[in-house]
C-alpha atoms as a PDB file:
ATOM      1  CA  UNK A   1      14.286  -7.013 -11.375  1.00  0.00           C
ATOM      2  CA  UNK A   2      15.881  -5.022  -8.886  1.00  0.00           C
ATOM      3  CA  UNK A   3      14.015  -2.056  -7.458  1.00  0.00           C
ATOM      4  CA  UNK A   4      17.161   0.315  -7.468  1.00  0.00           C
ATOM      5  CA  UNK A   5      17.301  -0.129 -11.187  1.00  0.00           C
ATOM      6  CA  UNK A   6      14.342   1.566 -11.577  1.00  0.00           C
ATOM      7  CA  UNK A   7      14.051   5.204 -11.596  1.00  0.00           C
ATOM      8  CA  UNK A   8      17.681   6.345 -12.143  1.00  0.00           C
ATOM      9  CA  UNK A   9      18.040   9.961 -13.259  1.00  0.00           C
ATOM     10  CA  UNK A  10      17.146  13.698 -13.130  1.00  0.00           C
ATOM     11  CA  UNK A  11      13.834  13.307 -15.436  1.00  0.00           C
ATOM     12  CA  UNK A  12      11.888  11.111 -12.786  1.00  0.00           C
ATOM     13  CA  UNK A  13       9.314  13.748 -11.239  1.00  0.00           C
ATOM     14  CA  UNK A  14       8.484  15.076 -14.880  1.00  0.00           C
ATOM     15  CA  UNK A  15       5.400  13.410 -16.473  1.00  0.00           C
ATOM     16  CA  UNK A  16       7.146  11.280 -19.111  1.00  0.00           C
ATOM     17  CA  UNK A  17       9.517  10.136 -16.527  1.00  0.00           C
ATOM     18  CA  UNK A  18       6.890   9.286 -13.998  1.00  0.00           C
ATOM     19  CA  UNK A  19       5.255   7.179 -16.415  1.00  0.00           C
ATOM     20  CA  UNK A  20       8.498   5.694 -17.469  1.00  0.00           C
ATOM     21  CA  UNK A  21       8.807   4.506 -14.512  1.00  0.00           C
ATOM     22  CA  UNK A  22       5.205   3.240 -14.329  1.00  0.00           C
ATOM     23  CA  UNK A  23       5.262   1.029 -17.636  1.00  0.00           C
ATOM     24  CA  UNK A  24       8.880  -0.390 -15.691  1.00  0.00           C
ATOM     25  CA  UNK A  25       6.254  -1.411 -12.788  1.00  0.00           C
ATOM     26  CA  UNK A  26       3.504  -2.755 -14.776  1.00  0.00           C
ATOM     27  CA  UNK A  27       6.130  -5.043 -16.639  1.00  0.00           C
ATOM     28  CA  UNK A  28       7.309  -6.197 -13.240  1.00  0.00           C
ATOM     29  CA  UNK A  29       3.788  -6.999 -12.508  1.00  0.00           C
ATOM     30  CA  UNK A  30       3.733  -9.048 -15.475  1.00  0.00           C
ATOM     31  CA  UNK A  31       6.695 -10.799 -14.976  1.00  0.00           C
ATOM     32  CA  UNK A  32       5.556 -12.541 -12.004  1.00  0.00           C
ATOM     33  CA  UNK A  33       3.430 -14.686 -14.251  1.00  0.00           C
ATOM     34  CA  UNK A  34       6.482 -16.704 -15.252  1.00  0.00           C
ATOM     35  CA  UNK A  35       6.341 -18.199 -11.035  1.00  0.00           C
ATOM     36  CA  UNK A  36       3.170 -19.981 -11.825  1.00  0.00           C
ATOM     37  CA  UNK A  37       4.553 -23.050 -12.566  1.00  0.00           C
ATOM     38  CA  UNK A  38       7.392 -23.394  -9.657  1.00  0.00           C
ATOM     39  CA  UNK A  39       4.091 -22.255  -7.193  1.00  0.00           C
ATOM     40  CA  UNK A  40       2.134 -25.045  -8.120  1.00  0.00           C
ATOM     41  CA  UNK A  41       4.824 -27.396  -7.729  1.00  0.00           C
ATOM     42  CA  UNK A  42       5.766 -26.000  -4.654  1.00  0.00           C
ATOM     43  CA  UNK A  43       2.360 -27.084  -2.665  1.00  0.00           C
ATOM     44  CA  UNK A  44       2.869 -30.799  -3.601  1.00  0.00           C
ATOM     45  CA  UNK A  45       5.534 -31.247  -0.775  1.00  0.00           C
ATOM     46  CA  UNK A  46       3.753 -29.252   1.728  1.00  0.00           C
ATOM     47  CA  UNK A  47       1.585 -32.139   2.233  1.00  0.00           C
ATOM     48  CA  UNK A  48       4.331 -34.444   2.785  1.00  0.00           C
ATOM     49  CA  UNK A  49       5.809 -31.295   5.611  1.00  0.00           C
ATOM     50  CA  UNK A  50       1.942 -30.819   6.491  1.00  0.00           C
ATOM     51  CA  UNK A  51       2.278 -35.270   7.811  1.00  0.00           C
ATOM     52  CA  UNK A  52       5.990 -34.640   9.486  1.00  0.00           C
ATOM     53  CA  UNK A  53       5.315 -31.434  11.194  1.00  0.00           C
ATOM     54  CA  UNK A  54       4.702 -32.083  15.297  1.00  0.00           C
ATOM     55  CA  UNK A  55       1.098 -30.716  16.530  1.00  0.00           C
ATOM     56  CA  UNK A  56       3.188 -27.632  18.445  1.00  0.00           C
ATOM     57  CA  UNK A  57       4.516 -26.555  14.850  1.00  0.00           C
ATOM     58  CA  UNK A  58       0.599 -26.733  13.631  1.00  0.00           C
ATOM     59  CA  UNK A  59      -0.608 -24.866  16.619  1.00  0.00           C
ATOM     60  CA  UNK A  60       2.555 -22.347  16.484  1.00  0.00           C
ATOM     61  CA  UNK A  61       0.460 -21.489  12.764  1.00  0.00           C
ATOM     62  CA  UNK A  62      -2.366 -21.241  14.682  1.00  0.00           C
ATOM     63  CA  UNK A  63      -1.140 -18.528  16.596  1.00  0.00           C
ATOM     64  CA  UNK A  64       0.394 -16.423  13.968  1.00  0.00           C
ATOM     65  CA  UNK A  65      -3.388 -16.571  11.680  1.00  0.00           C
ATOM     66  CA  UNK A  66      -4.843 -14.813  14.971  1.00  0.00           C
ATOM     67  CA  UNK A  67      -1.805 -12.617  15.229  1.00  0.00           C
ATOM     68  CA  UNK A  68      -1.953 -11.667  11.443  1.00  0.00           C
ATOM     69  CA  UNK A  69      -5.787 -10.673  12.050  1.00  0.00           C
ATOM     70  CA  UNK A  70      -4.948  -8.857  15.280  1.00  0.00           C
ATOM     71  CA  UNK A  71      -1.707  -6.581  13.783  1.00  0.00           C
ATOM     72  CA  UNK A  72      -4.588  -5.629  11.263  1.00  0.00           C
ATOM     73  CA  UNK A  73      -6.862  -4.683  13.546  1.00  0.00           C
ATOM     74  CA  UNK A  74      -4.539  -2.652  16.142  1.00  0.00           C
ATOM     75  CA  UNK A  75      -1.025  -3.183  14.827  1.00  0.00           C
ATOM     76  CA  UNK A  76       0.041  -5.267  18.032  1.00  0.00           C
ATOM     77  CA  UNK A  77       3.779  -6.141  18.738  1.00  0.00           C
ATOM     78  CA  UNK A  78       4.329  -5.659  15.136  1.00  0.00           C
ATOM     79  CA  UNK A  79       3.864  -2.007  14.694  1.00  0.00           C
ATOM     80  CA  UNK A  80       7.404  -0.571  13.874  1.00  0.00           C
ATOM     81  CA  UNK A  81       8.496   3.014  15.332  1.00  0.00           C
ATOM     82  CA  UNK A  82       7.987   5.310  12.689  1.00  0.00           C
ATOM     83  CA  UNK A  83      10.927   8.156  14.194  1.00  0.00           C
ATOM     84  CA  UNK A  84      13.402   5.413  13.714  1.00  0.00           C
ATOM     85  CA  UNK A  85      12.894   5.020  10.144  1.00  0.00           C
ATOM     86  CA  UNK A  86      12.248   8.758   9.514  1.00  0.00           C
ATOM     87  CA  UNK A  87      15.979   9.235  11.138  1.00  0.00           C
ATOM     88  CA  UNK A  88      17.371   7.293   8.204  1.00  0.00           C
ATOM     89  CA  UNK A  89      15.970  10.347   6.143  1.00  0.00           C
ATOM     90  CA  UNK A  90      18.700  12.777   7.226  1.00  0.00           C
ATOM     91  CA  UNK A  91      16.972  15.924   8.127  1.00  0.00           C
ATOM     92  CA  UNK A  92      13.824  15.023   7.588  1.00  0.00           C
ATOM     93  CA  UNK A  93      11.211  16.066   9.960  1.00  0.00           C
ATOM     94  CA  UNK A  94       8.117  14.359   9.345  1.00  0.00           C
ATOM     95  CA  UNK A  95       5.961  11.883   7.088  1.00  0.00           C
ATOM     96  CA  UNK A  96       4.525  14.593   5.055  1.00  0.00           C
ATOM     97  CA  UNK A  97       8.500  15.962   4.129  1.00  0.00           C
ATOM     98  CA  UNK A  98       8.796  12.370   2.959  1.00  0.00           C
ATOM     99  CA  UNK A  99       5.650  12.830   0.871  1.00  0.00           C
ATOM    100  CA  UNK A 100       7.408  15.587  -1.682  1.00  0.00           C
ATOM    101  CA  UNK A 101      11.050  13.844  -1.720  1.00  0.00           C
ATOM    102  CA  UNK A 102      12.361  12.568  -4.996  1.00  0.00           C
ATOM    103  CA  UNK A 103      11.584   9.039  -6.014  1.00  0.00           C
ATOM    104  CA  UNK A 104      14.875   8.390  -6.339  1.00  0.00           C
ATOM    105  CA  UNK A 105      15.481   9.524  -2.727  1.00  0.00           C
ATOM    106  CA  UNK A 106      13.236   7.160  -1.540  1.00  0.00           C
ATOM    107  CA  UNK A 107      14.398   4.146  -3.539  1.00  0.00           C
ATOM    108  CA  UNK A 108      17.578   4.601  -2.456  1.00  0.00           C
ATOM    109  CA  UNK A 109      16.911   4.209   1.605  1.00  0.00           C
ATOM    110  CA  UNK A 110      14.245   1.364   0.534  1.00  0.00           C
ATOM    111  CA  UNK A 111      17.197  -0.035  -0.988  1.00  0.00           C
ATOM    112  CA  UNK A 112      19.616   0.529   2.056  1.00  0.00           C
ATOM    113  CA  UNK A 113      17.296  -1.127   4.943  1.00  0.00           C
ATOM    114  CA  UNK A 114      15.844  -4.173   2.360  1.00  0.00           C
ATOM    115  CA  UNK A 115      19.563  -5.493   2.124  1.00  0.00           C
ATOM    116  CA  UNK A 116      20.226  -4.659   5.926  1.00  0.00           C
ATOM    117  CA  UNK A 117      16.722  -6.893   6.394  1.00  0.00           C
ATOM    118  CA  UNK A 118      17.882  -9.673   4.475  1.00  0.00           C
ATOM    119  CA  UNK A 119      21.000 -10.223   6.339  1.00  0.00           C
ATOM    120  CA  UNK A 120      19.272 -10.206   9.433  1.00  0.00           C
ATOM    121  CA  UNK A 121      16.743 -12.729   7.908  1.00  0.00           C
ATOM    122  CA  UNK A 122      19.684 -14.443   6.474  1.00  0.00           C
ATOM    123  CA  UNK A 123      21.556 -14.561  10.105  1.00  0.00           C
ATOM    124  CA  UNK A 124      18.223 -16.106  12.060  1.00  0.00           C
ATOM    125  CA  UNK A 125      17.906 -18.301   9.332  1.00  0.00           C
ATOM    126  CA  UNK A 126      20.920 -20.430   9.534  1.00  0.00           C
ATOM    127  CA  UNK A 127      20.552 -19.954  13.507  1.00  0.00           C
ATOM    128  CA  UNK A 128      16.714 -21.130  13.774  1.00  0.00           C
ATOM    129  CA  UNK A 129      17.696 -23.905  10.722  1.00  0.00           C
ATOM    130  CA  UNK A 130      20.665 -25.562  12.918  1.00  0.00           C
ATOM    131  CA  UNK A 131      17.890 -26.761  15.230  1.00  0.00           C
ATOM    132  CA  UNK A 132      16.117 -28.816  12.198  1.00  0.00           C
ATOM    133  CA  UNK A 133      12.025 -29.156  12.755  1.00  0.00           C
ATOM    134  CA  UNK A 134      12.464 -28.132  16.910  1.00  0.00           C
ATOM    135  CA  UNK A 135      13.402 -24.685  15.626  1.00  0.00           C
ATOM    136  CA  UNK A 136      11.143 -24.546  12.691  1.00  0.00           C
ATOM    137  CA  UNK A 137       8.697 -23.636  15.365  1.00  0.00           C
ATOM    138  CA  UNK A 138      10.698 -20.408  16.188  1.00  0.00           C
ATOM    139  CA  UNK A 139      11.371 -19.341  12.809  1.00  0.00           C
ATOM    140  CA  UNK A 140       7.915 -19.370  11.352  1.00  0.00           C
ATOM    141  CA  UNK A 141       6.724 -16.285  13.724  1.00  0.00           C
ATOM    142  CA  UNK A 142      10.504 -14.808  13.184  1.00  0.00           C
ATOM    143  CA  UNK A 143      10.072 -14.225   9.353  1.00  0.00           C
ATOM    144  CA  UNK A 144       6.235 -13.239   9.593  1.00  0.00           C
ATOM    145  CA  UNK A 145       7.845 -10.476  11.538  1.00  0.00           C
ATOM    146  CA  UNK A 146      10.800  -9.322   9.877  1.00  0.00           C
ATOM    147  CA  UNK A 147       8.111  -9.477   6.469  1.00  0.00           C
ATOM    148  CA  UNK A 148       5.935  -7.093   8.568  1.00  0.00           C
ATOM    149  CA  UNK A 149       9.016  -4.964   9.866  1.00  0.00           C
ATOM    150  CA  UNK A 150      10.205  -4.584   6.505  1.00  0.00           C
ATOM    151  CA  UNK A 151       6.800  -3.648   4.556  1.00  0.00           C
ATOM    152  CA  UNK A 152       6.677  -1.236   7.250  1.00  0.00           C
ATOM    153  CA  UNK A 153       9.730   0.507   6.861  1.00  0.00           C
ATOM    154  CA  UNK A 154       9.004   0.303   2.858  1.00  0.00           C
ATOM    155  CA  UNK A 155       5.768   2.092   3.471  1.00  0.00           C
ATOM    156  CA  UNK A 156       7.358   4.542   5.372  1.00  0.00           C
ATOM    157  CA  UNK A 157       9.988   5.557   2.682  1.00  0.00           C
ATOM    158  CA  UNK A 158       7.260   6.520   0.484  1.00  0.00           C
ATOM    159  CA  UNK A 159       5.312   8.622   2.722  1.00  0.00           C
ATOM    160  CA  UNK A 160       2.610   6.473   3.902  1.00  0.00           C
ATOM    161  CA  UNK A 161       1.911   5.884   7.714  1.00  0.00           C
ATOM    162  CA  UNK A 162       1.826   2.214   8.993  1.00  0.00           C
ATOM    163  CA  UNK A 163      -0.250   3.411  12.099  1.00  0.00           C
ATOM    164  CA  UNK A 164      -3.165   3.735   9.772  1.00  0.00           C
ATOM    165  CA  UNK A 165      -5.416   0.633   9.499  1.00  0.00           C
ATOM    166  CA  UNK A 166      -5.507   1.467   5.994  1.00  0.00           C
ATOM    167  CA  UNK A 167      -1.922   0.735   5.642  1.00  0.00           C
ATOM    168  CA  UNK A 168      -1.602  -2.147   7.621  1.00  0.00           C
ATOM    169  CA  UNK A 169      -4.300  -3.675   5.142  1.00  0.00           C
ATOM    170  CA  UNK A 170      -1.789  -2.409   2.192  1.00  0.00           C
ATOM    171  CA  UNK A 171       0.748  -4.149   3.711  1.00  0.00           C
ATOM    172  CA  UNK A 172      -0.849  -7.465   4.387  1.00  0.00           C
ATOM    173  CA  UNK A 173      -2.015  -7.460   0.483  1.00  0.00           C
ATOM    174  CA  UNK A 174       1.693  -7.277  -0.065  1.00  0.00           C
ATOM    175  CA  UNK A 175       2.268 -10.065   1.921  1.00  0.00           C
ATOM    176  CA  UNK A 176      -0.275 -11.751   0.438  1.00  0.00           C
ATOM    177  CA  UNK A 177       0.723 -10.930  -2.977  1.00  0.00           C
ATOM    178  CA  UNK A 178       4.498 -12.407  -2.902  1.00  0.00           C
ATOM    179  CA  UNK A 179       2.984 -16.124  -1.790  1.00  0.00           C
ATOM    180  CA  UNK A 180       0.198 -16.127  -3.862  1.00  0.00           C
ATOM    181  CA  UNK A 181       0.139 -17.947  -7.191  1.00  0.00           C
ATOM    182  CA  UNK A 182      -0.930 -16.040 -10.720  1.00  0.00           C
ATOM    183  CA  UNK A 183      -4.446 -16.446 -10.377  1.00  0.00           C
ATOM    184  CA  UNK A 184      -3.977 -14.624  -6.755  1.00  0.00           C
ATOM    185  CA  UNK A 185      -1.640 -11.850  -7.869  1.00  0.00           C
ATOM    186  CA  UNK A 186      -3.985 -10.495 -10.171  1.00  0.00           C
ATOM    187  CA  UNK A 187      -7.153 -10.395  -7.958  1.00  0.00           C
ATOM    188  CA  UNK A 188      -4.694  -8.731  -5.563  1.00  0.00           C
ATOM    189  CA  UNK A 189      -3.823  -6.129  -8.045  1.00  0.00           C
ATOM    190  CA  UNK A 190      -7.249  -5.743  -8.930  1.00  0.00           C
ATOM    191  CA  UNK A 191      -8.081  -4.861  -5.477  1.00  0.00           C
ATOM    192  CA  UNK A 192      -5.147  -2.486  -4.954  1.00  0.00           C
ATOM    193  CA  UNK A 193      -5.961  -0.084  -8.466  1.00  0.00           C
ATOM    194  CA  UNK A 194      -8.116   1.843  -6.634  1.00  0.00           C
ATOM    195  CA  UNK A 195      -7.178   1.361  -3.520  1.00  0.00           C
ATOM    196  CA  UNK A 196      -7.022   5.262  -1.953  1.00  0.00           C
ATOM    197  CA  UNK A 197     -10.203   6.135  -3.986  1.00  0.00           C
ATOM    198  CA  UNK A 198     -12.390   3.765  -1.516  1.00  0.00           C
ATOM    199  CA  UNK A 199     -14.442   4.767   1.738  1.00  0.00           C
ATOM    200  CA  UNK A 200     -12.736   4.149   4.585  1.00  0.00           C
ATOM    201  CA  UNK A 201     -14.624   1.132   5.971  1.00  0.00           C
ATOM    202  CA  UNK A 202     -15.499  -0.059   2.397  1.00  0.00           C
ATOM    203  CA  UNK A 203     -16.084  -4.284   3.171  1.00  0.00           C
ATOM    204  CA  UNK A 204     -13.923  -3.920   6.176  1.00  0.00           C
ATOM    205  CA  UNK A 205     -16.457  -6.760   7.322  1.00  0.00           C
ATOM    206  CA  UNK A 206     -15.504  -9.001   4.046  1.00  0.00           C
ATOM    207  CA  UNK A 207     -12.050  -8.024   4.504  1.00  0.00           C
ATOM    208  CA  UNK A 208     -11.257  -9.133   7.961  1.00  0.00           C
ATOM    209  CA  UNK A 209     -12.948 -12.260   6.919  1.00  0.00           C
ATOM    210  CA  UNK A 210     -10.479 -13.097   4.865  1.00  0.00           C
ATOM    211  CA  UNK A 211      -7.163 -12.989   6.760  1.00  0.00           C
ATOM    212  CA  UNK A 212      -7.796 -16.708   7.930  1.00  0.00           C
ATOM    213  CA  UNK A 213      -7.384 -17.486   4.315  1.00  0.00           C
ATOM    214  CA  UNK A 214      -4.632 -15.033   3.293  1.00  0.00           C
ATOM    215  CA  UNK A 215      -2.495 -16.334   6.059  1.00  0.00           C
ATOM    216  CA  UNK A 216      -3.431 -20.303   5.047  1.00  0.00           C
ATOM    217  CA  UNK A 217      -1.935 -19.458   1.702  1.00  0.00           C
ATOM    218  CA  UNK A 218       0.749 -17.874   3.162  1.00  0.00           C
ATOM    219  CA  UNK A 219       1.660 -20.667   5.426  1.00  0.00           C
ATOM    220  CA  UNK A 220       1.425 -23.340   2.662  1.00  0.00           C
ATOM    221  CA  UNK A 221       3.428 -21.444   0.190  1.00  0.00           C
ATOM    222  CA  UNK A 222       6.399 -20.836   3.010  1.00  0.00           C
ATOM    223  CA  UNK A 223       5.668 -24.506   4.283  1.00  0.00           C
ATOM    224  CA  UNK A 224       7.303 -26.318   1.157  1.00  0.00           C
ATOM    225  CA  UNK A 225      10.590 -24.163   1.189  1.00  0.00           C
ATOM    226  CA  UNK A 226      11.129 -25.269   4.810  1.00  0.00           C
ATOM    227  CA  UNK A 227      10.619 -28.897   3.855  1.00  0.00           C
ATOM    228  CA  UNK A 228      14.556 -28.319   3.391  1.00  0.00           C
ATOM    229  CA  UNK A 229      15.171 -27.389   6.769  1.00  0.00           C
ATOM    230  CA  UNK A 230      13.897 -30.072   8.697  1.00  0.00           C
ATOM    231  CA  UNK A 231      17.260 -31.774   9.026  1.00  0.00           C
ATOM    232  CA  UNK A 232      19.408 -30.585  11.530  1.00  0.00           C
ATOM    233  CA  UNK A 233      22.622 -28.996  11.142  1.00  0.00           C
ATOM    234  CA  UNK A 234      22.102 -29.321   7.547  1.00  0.00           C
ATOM    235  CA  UNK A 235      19.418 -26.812   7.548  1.00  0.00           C
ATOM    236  CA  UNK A 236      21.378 -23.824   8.369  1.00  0.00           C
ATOM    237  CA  UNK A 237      22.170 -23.808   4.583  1.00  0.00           C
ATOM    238  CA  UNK A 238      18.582 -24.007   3.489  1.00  0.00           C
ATOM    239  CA  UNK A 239      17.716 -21.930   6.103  1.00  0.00           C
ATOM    240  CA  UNK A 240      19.635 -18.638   5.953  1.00  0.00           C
ATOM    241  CA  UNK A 241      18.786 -18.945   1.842  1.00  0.00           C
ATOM    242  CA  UNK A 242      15.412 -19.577   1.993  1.00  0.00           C
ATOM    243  CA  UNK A 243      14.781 -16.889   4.963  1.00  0.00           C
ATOM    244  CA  UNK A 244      16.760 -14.058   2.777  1.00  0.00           C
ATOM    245  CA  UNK A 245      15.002 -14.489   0.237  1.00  0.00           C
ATOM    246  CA  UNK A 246      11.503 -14.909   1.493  1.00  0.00           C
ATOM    247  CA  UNK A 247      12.540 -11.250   2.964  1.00  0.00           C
ATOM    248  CA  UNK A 248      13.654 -10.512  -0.585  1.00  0.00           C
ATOM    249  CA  UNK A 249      10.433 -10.914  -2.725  1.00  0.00           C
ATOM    250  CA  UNK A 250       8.370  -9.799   0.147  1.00  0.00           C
ATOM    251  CA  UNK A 251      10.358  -6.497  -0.303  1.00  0.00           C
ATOM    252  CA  UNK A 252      10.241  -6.436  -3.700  1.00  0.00           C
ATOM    253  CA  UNK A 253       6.618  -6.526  -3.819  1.00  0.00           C
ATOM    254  CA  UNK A 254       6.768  -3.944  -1.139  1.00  0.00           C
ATOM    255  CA  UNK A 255       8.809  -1.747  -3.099  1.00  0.00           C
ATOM    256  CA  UNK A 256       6.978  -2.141  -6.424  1.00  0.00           C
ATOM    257  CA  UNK A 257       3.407  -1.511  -5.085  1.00  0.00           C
ATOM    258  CA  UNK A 258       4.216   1.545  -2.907  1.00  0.00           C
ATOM    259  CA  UNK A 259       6.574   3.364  -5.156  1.00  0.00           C
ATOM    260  CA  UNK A 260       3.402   2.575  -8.314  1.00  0.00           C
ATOM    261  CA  UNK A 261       1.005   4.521  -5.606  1.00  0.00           C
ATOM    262  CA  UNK A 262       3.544   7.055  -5.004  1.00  0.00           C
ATOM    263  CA  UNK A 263       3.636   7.517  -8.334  1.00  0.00           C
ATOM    264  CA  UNK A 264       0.085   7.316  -9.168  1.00  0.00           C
ATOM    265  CA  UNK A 265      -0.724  10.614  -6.887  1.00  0.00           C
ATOM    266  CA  UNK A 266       2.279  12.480  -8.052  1.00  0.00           C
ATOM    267  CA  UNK A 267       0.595  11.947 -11.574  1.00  0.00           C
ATOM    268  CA  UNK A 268      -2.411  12.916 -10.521  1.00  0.00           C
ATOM    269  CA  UNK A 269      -0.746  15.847  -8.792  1.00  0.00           C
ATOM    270  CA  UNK A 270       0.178  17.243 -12.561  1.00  0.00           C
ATOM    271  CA  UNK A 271      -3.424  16.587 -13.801  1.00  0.00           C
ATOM    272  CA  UNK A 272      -4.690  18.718 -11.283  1.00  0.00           C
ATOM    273  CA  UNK A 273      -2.070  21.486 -12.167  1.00  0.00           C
ATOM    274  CA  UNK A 274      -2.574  21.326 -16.226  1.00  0.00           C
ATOM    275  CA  UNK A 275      -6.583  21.524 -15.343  1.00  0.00           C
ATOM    276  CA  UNK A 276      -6.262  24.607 -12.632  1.00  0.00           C
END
């Protein structure tokens, strides 16, 4: 389903449309059921990459688990500038302008810097994928950026601020919930309905914990699709495809979860009104 087909028209910010545009979300949500079956086939190979992959590959992972934990902690080298993504708004001054824009407003610059994304992802793919499994060790940190670059920028475009920690946790539950199987999806979703209704350092403890394991599962569902890419030369084809469109559903996702919380407050925006 493709994000900018959701939303289209003048009756968006009225209650009926809001929540026509809500049921379109929650179907999405249930659509990505039907990837069960290619995600469980998916980890048989990474064994088979897991044996062929050089110890500097394995301790390249390393490195990006600890740099996962850190960007949630302070935002690190991945924290994106939030003026240059505001300047794609026109005339927009600040966050909170972005806050009270229409939907469709926002879907439509989402839209414009997800495809610009992807053909950057597609470019470094083919380039990092002409080097085989000696380059493999340069693209894995590449994409884990460009998915955190991009999930920022999406956060951005519907008003919320990537320089909170709160946000940065948002985003890594995105990330989280593209590679995850069916069983994972839906504990993510779970986690995410109430979301802004939590105390601030609700089981931060328990939740910092876990980024070990949200980036294991995110390594060995990204592992298999770079089986392909192994081979030199002829993984500039598997590369570029399977980079774009890692960036792809990672943006999706992005785009779904955001725009349902966007829409969530805006509908509880008109409760408050019709009770006042």
């Amino acid at each position: 389903m493709d994000i900018n087909d959701v939303g289209q028209g003048d009756n968006m910010e009225t209650k009926d449309g809001l929540l026509a545009e809500l049921k379109t979300i929650n179907k999405w949500e249930h659509e990505q059921e039907d990837l069960w079956f290619w995600e469980r086939w998916g980890k048989i190979p990474f064994t088979i990459l897991d044996k062929l992959t050089p110890a500097f590959i394995h301790k390249k992972v390393n490195v990006i688990i600890e740099e996962l934990i850190s960007y949630i902690n302070t935002g690190s080298k991945y924290l994106i500038s939030t003026k240059a993504t505001l300047k794609k708004f026109g005339n927009v001054i600040s966050l909170e302008d972005i806050k009270h824009m229409p939907l469709q407003e926002m879907d439509r610059i989402a839209g414009d810097i997800v495809k610009n994304r992807k053909n950057i992802a597609t470019a470094q793919g083919a380039t990092t994928g002409f080097g085989g499994i000696f380059t493999l060790a340069i693209d894995i940190p590449a994409v884990l950026g460009m998915s955190l670059n991009v999930l920022q920028e999406i956060a951005l475009c519907y008003g919320y601020n990537p320089e909170d920690e709160k946000e940065r946790l948002f985003i890594v539950k995105c990330l989280q919930f593209s590679s995850s199987d069916i069983v994972g999806k839906q504990t993510i979703l779970n986690e995410l309905q109430n979301f802004d209704n939590r105390s601030g350092n609700q089981n931060s403890v328990s939740q910092i914990a876990s980024w070990r394991e949200v980036i294991t599962v995110y390594r060995d569902n990204y592992g298999w699709k770079k089986l392909f890419q192994i081979v030199p030369v002829a993984g500039m084809v598997f590369g570029a495809y399977l980079n774009r469109k890692t960036i792809e559903e990672i943006a999706e996702a992005g785009q779904m979860l955001y725009k349902k919380r966007r829409i969530n407050e805006r509908l509880d925006e008109l409760e408050k009104e019709c009770v006042r």
